[in-house]
Structures are given as structure tokens and as C-alpha cells.
Protein backbone atom coordinates (compact mmCIF):
# COMPACT_ATOMS: atom_id res chain seq x y z
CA UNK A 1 131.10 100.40 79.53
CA UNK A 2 134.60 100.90 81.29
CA UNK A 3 132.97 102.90 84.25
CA UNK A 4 130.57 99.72 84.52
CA UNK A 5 134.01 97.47 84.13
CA UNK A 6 135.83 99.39 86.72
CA UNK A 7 132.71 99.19 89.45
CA UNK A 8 132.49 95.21 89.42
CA UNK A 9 136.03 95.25 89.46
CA UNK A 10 135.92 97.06 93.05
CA UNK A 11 132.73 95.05 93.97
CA UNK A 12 135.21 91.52 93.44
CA UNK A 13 137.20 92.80 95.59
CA UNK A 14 134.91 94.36 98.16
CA UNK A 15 133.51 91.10 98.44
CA UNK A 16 136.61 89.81 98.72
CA UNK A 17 137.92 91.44 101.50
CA UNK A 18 134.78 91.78 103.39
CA UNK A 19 135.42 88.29 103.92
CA UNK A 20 139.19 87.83 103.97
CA UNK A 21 141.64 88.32 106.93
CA UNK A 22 143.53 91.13 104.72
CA UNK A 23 140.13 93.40 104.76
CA UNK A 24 141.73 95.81 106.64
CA UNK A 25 139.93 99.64 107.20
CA UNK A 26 142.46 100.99 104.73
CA UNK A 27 142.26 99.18 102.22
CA UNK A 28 138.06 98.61 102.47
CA UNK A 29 138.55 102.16 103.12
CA UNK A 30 140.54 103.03 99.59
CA UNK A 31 138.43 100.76 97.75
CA UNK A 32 135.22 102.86 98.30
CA UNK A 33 136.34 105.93 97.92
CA UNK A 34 137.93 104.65 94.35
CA UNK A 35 134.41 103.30 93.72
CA UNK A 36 132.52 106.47 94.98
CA UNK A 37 134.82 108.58 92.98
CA UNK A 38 133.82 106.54 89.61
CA UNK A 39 130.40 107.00 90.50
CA UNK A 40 130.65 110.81 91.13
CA UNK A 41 131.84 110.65 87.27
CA UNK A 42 129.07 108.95 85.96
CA UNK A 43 127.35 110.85 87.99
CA UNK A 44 128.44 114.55 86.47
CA UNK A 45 128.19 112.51 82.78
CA UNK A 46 124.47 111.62 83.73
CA UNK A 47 123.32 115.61 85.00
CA UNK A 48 125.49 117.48 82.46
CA UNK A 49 126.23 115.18 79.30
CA UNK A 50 125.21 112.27 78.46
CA UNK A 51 124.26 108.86 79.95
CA UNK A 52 123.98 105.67 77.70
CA UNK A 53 120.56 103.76 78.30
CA UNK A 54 120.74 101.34 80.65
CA UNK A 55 124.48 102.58 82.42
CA UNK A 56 122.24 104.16 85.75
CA UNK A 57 120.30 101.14 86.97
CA UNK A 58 123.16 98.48 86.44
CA UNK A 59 125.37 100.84 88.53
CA UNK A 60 122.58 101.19 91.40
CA UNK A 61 122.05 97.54 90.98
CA UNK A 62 125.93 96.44 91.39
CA UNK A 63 125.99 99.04 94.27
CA UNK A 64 123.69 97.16 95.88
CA UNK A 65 125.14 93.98 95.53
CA UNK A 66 128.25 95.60 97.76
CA UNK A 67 128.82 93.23 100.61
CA UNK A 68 127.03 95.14 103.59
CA UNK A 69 130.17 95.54 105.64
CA UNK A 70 131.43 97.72 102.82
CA UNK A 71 128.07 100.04 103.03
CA UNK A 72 128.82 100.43 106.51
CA UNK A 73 132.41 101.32 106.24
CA UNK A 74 131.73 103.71 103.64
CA UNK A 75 129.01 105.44 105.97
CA UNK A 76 131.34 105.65 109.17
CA UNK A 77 134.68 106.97 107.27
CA UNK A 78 131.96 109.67 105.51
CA UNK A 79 130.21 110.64 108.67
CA UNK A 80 133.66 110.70 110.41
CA UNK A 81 135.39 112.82 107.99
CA UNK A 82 132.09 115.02 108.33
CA UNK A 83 132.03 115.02 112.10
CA UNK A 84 135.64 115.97 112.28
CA UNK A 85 135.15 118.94 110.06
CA UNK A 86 132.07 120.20 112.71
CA UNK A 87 134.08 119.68 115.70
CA UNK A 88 137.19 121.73 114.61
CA UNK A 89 135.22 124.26 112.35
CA UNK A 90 131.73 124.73 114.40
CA UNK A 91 131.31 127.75 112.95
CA UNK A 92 130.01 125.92 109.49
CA UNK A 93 126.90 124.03 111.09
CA UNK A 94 124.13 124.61 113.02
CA UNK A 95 125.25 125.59 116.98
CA UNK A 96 121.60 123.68 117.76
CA UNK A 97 122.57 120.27 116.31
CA UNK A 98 125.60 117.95 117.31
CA UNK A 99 128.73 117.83 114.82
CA UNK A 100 127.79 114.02 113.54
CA UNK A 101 124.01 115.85 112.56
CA UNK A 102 125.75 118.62 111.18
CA UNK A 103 127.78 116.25 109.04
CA UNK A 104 124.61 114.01 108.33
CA UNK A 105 123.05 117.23 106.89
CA UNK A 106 126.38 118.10 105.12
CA UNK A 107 125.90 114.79 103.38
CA UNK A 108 121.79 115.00 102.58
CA UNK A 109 122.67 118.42 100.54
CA UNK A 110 125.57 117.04 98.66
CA UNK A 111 123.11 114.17 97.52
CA UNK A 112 120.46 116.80 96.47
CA UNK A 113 122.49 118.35 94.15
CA UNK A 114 122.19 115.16 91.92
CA UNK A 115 119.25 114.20 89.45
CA UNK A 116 116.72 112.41 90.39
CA UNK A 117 115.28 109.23 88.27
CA UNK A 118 113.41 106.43 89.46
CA UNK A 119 116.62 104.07 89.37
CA UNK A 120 118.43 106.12 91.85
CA UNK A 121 115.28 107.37 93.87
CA UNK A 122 114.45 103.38 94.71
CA UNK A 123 118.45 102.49 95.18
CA UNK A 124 118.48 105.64 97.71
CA UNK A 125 115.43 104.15 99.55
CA UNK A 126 116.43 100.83 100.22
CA UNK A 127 119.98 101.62 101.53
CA UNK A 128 119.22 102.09 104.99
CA UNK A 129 121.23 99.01 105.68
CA UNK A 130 124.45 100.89 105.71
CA UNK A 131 123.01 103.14 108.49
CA UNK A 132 121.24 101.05 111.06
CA UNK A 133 122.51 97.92 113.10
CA UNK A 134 123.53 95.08 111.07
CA UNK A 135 121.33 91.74 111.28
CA UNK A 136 121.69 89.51 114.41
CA UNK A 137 122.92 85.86 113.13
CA UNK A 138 121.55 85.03 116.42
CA UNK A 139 118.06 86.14 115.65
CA UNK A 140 115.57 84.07 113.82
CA UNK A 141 114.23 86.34 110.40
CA UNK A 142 112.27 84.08 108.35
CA UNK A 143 110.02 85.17 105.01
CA UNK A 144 106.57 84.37 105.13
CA UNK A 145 105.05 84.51 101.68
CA UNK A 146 100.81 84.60 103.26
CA UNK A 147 101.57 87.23 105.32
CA UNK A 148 100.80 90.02 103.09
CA UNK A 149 100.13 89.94 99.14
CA UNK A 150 103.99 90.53 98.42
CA UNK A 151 105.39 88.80 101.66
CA UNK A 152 107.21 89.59 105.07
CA UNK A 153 109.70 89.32 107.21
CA UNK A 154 109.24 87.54 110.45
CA UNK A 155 112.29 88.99 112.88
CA UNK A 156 111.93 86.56 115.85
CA UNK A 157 113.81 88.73 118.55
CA UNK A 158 111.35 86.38 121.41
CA UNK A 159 111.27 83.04 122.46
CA UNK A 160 107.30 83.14 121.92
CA UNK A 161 106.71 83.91 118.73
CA UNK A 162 103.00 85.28 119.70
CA UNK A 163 105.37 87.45 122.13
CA UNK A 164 103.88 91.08 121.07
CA UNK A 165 105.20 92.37 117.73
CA UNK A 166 105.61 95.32 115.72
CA UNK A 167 104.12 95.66 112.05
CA UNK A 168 106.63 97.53 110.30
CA UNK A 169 106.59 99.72 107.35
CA UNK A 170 109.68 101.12 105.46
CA UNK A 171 109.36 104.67 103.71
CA UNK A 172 109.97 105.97 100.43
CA UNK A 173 107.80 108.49 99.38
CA UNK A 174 105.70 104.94 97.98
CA UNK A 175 107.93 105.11 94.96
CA UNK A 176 110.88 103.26 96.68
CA UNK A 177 111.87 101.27 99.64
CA UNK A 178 111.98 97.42 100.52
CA UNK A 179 110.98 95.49 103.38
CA UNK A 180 114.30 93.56 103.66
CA UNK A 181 117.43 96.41 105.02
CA UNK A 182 115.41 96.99 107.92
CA UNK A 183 116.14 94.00 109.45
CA UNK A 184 118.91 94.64 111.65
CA UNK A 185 117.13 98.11 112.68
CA UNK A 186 113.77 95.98 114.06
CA UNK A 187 115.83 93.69 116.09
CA UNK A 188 117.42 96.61 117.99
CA UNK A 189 114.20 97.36 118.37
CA UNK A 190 112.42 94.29 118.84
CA UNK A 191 115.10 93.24 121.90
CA UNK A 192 114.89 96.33 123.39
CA UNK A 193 111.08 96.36 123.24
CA UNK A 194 110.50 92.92 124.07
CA UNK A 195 108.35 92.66 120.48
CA UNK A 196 109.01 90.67 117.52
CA UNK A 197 108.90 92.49 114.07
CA UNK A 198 106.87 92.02 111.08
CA UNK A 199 108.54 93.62 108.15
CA UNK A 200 105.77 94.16 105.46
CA UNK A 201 106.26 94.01 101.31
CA UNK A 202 104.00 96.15 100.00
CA UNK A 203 103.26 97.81 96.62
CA UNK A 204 104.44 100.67 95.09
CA UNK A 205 103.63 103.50 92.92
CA UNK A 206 104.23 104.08 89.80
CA UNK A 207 102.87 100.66 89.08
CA UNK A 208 99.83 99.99 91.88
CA UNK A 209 98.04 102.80 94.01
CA UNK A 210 98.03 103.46 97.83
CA UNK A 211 94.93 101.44 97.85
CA UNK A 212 96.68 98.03 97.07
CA UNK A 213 99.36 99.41 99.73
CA UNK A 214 96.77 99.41 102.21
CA UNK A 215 95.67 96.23 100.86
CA UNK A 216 99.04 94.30 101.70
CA UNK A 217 99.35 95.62 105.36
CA UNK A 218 95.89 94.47 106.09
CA UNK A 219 96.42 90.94 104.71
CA UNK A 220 100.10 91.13 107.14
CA UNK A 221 97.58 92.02 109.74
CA UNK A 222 95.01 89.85 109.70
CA UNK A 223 97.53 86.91 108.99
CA UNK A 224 99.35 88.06 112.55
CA UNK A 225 96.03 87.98 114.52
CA UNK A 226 94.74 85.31 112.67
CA UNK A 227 97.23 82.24 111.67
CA UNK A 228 99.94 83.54 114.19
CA UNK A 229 97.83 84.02 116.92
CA UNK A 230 99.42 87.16 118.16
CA UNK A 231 96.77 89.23 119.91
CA UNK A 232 95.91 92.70 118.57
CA UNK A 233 96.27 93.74 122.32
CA UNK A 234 100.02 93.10 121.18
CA UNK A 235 100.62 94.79 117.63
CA UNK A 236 101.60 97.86 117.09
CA UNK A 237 101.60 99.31 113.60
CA UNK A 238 104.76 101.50 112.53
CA UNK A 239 107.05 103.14 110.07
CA UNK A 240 108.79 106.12 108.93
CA UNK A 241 107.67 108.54 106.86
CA UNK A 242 105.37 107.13 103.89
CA UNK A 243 105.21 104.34 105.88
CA UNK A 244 104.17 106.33 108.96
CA UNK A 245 101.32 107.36 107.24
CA UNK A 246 100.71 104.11 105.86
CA UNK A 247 100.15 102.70 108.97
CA UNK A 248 97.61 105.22 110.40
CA UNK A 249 95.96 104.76 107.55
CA UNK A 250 96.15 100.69 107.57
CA UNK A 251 94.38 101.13 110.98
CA UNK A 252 91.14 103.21 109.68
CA UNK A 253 90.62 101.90 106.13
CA UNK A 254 91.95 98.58 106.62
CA UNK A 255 91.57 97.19 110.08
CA UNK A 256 88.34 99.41 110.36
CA UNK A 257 86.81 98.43 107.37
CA UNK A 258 87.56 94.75 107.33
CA UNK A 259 86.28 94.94 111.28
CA UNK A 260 89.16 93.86 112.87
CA UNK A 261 89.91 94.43 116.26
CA UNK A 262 92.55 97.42 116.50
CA UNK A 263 96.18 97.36 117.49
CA UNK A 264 97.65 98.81 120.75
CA UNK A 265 99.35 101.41 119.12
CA UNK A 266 100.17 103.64 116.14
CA UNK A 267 103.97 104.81 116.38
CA UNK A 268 105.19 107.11 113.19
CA UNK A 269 108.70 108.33 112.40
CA UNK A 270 108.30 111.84 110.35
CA UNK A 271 105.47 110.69 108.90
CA UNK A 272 104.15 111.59 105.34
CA UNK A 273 100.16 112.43 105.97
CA UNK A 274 99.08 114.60 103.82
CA UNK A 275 99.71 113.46 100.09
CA UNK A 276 99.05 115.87 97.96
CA UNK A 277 102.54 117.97 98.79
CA UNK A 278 100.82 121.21 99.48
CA UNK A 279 101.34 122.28 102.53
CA UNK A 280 104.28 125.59 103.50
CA UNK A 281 106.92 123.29 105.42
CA UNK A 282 106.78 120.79 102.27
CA UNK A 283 106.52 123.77 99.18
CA UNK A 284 109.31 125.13 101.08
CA UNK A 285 111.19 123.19 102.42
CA UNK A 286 114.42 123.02 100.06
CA UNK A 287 115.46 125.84 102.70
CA UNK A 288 115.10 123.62 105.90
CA UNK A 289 115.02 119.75 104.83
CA UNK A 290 118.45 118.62 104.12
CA UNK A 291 117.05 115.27 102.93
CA UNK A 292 113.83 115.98 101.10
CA UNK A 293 115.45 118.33 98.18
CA UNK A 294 113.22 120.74 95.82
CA UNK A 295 114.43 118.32 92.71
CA UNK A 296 113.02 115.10 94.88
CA UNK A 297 110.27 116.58 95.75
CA UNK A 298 109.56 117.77 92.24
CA UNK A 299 109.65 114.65 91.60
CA UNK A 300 107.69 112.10 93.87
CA UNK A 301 104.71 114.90 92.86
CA UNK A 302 104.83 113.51 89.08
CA UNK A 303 103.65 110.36 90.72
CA UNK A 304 100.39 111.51 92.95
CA UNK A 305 98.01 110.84 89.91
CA UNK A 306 98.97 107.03 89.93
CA UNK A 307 99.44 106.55 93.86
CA UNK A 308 95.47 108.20 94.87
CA UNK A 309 92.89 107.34 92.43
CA UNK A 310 91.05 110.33 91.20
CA UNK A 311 89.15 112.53 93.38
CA UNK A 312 89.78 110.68 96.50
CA UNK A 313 93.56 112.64 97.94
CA UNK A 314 91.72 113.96 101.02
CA UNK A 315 89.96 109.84 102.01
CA UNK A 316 93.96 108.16 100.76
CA UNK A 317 95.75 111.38 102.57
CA UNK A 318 96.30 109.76 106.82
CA UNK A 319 96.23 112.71 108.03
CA UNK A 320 92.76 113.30 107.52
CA UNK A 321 91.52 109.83 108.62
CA UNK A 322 88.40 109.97 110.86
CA UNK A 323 89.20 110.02 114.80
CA UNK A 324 87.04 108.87 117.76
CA UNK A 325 85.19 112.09 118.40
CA UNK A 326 84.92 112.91 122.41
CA UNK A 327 81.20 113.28 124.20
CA UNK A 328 81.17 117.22 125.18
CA UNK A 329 77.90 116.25 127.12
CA UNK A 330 79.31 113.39 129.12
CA UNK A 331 83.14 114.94 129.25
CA UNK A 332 84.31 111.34 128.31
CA UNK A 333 85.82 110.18 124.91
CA UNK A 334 85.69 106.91 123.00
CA UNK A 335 89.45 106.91 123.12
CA UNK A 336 89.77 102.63 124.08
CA UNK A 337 88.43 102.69 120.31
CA UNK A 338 91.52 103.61 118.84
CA UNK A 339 94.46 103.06 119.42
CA UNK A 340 97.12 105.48 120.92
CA UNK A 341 99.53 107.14 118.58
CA UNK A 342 102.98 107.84 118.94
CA UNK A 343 104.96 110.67 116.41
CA UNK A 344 108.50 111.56 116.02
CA UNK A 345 109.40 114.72 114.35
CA UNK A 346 111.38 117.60 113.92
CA UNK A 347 110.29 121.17 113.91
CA UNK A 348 111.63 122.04 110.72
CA UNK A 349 111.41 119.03 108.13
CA UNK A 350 109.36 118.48 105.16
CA UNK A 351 106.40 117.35 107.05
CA UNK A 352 106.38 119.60 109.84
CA UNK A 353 103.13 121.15 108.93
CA UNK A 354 100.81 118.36 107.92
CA UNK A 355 102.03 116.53 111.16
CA UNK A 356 101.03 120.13 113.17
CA UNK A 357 97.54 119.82 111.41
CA UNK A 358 97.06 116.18 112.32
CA UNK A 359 98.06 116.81 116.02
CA UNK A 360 95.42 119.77 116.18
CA UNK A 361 92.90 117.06 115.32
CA UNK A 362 93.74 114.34 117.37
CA UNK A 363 93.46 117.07 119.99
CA UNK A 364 90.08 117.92 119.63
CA UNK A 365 89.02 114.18 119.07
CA UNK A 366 89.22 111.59 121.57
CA UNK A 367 92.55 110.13 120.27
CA UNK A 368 95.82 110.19 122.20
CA UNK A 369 98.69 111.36 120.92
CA UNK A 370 101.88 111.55 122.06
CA UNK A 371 104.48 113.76 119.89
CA UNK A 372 108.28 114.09 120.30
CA UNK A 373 109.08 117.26 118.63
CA UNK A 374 112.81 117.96 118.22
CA UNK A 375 114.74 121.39 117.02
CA UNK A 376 116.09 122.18 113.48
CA UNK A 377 116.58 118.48 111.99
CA UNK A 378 116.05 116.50 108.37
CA UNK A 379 113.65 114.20 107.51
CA UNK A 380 113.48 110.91 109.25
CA UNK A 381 116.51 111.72 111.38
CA UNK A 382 115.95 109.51 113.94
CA UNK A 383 117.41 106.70 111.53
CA UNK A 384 120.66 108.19 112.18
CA UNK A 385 120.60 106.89 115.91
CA UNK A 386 124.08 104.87 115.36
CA UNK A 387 125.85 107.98 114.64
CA UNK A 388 124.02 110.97 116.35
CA UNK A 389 123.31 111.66 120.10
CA UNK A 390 119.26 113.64 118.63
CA UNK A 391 118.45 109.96 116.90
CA UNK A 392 119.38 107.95 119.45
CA UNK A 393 117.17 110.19 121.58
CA UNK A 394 114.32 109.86 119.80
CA UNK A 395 114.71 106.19 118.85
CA UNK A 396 115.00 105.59 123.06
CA UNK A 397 111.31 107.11 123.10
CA UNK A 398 109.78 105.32 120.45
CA UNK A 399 111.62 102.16 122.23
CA UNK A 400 109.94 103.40 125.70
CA UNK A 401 106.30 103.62 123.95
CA UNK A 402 106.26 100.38 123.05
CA UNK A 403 107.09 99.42 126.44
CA UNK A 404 104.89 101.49 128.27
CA UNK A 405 101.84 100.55 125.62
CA UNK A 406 102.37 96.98 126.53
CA UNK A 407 102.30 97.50 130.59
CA UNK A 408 99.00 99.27 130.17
């Protein structure tokens, strides 16, 4: 219990001096690393010894009570430190890859080398608050409870609010992840983009199956086009990684199959398409994913049987959707049918491959896609934007196909 003592102890205080006029970066500053060093020891206790039942989940769950200043702090002074280290010691990193990347993946590997459980695999997920902008006060973010079986989050970036939007899908591997910490990242995007967000709840293995996942983005859909009035001219459907694929797949056996007219767009960030974790890049990738360890993805496989119901991985798995097929007689394609899909990637990630096979496809098929391959990076890097000059790069492209979609 005195680990679990000591932790709320520094959570009074962070809270305290988030919001007090003696919060100074030292002291914020000496606070988390006294709390991250406590955690590294329950941490060691939990992989080598022994953890008491219980002691894992209350210390992800006060961790993620930490006042979000404190989240952020923590992430700057670590990917400082980090970045410091690459710029007067090159020779460690990768010469491809900026110092703040290399220090990124410096961080990703350090994390590997920890157990994974459910607990900490779902806390992990839903932290990407610390990372990404912080929430506008300005901007208008409202739940809607009929927008979607579980809920969303309307980010009102627009005056109109049938001004286009984006339908947005957070990853986790659909084990993890909430709608909520991606707030401040969609309206960064949303006032850049001139598009207000949609932030979808939706449900997660091990308890319901990708086909109640689809389920909740198509009810967030329909309720858009139908009770918001925002045309389907206007909506885009995105997200990163499992929530990438989610979306391509939301178009075909959702929209599809409930006939609804189709979005504008499709835009992914390192999406997850092919679930059943075969493929070389993702069986091998403990050497080139910093993020996506062996141990993690050891683990998310343990979980297939309840996410795709039996005998059906190849129909659940997006990247193996149907496409519009093109008319070899007539040399023109049915391309206006579906909608135009954008990808982010690196060349060396988890889900280089299945990404490669689903690009091959839309090539020979009549739908457009547009894919911004960048060298020798993690998983879902492009979330690092606020820290490294490759993210920001690709999150000004997927900020320029909106843009373009919407003149066209």
C-alpha cells in the first residue's frame, strides 16, 4: 500500500500546483520524476516479484487522474533530456531520423521492456493527451450520447456546425483507447482544415467484437448525415492505426450495407488492416517498430478469437474490403463510388506490409489512393508532430487532404 500512498500523495500536489502560482517547471518537474521513479519500482516488483491484486490498475487509474499539464510536462522534460542526448551523441540514433525521433524511439523501447496486462495496455492507449495539443477553452466540445451506441464528442472548431467534419477514430489495437484525449489533437486539426470533429466511443475487445465496433461508427454516421444535417459530401472518416482500419472498414460494411451515401474521404494514420498479425513486417517487427514490441504484440494476438467471430478474419480484416473494380473495356473506373483514401506510413513499422498489400489493390481497382510513405519510423509517428520535424510533416499532409478533398 505505501507505493499507492506515496503516488496520491504526488498527485495532491500535482494538482496542486498545476493550478497554483508556485507551479513552477522545477518543482512540476521534481514531482514527476519522484512519481515516475515510484512507478519504475512497482514496476520491477510487478515483472520480477510480486504484485498484490489490485496495486496495477489503481496506479494506472491515479496516473490518469494527473492534472494534464503535469502529463505534458513530464513528456517535454523526457523528450528533451532525450533530444539532448541525440544532438551531442548522434552517433547512438539513427543518422535518417531527427534527434527528438531518435529520442521518441529511445523512449518506445524503454516502455517495451515492461509487461504487458490489460490495465497498463488500455492506460498506455488513452494517454495521447500528454502528446498532442491541449484542448481549446475557446472551442465548443460537447458529448452527444445518440451519436453512436457509446457516445461522441462533438469538437465545434466552425461557426456552422454542418461546416464539413471529420469522423474520428482513436487506436488501440481494439483492446484500448478512448474517444475523449483526442480532443485537443482534432481541433488542431479541425481549424486548420476548416472541419469540425466527431470523436467516436466505440466498443472494445475483450468484451464485444469488431462487428459491434463497426456498429457504433455507423450509428455516429448516420446520426451526422441524418439529425445533424452535415452532408456526406463533407465527412471524412479517420483514425490511426486500429482505428484506421476501422474506418475503411465502417465505409464498406457499414455505410455500404446500411446504403448510405459515402463520405468524401478515407484518411488512415499507420493503419492496422490486416487482423490476423501474420504478415513479415508485423512477425518481425520487434527489430524495426520501436512502439509495437514482440511482448505487445504477443499479446493483442491472445485477443483475435474474441475481436473476429469465427471464420470470418479475411470479411472483419480492412484490408481486404471489396474496391470499385475499373472497366478494362471502357478504360474508365467507378472510382466517384468510393471515396478517395488517404494513408500515412512509415516504411519500416509494424504494418508496413499489410498497408503495401492494400495499396497493390487499390491499384488495380478503381480506388484512389494517395500514400505518404516516410523512412525508418515507429508506429503511428505522426502523433509525435509537437515534438518532431517527420510528424509534423506528415500531419501537414493529412491537414492538406482534407483541404484539397473539400475544393474538389
Amino acid at each position: 500500500m505505501y507505493p499507492v500512498l506515496y503516488v496520491l500523495i504526488i498527485v495532491i500536489c500535482s494538482h496542486f500546483l498545476a493550478r497554483s502560482t508556485y507551479g513552477s517547471v522545477p518543482i512540476i518537474m521534481f514531482a514527476n520524476v519522484s512519481f515516475t521513479v515510484v512507478f519504475r519500482i512497482i514496476e520491477f516488483v510487478d515483472k520480477f516479484l510480486w504484485t498484490p491484486s489490485g496495486l496495477d490498475s489503481t496506479v494506472f487509474l491515479i496516473m490518469d487522474s494527473l492534472p494534464l499539464v503535469v502529463k505534458q510536462q513530464n513528456m517535454r522534460m523526457a523528450i528533451s533530456l532525450g533530444t539532448v542526448l541525440y544532438v551531442v551523441l548522434p552517433c547512438l540514433g539513427k543518422p535518417q531520423v531527427s534527434a527528438a525521433m531518435n529520442a521518441m524511439e529511445l523512449g518506445m523501447r524503454l516502455k517495451n521492456a515492461l509487461v504487458v496486462n490489460l490495465s497498463r495496455a488500455r492506460f498506455a492507449m488513452g494517454g495521447v493527451d500528454a502528446m498532442t495539443h491541449s484542448p481549446d477553452p475557446s472551442v465548443p466540445v460537447r458529448y452527444i450520447a445518440e451519436a453512436g451506441t457509446q457516445g461522441s464528442y462533438f469538437v465545434q472548431t466552425q461557426t456552422d456546425p454542418t461546416a464539413p467534419c471529420i469522423v474520428w477514430l482513436y487506436g488501440g489495437a481494439f483492446i484500448g483507447g478512448k474517444a475523449e484525449p483526442w480532443k485537443g489533437f482534432m481541433t488542431y486539426i479541425g481549424k486548420r482544415s476548416g472541419c469540425n470533429a466527431l470523436l467516436v466511443e466505440y466498443r472494445l475487445t475483450p468484451e464485444h467484437t469488431i462487428v459491434e465496433a463497426v456498429e457504433d461508427v455507423t450509428v455516429a454516421y448516420k446520426h451526422l448525415i441524418t439529425n445533424m444535417k452535415v452532408p456526406a459530401s463533407k465527412i471524412f472518416l479517420s483514425g490511426v492505426s486500429s482505428g484506421g482500419g476501422l474506418a475503411l472498414l465502417s465505409v464498406v460494411r457499414g455505410a455500404q450495407k446500411h446504403e448510405l451515401p459515402l463520405p468524401a474521404g478515407v484518411a488512415m494514420i499507420s493503419p492496422l488492416l490486416d487482423f490476423s498479425g501474420t504478415t513479415p513486417s508485423m512477425t518481425t517487427q520487434e527489430a524495426i517498430d520501436a512502439f509495437v514490441g514482440p511482448e505487445i504484440v504477443k499479446f493483442v494476438s491472445t485477443f483475435t478469437e474474441n475481436l473476429i467471430p469465427q471464420g470470418e478474419m479475411e470479411f472483419w480484416s480492412a484490408g481486404f474490403v471489396p474496391l470499385p473494380e475499373k472497366d478494362t473495356k471502357t478504360k474508365t473506373t467507378t472510382a466517384a463510388k468510393f471515396p478517395k483514401v488517404f494513408i500515412s506510413a512509415s516504411d519500416r513499422e509494424c504494418c508496413t506490409d499489410e498497408i503495401k498489400n492494400f495499396v497493390n489493390r487499390a491499384e488495380q481497382s478503381a480506388c484512389v489512393t494517395e500514400c505518404l510513405w516516410q523512412s525508418n519510423l515507429f508506429h503511428a509517428f505522426p502523433v509525435t508532430y509537437q515534438y518532431t520535424e517527420e510528424g509534423k510533416f506528415a500531419i501537414d499532409a493529412l491537414v492538406e487532404f482534407f483541404k484539397r478533398e473539400l475544393q474538389n
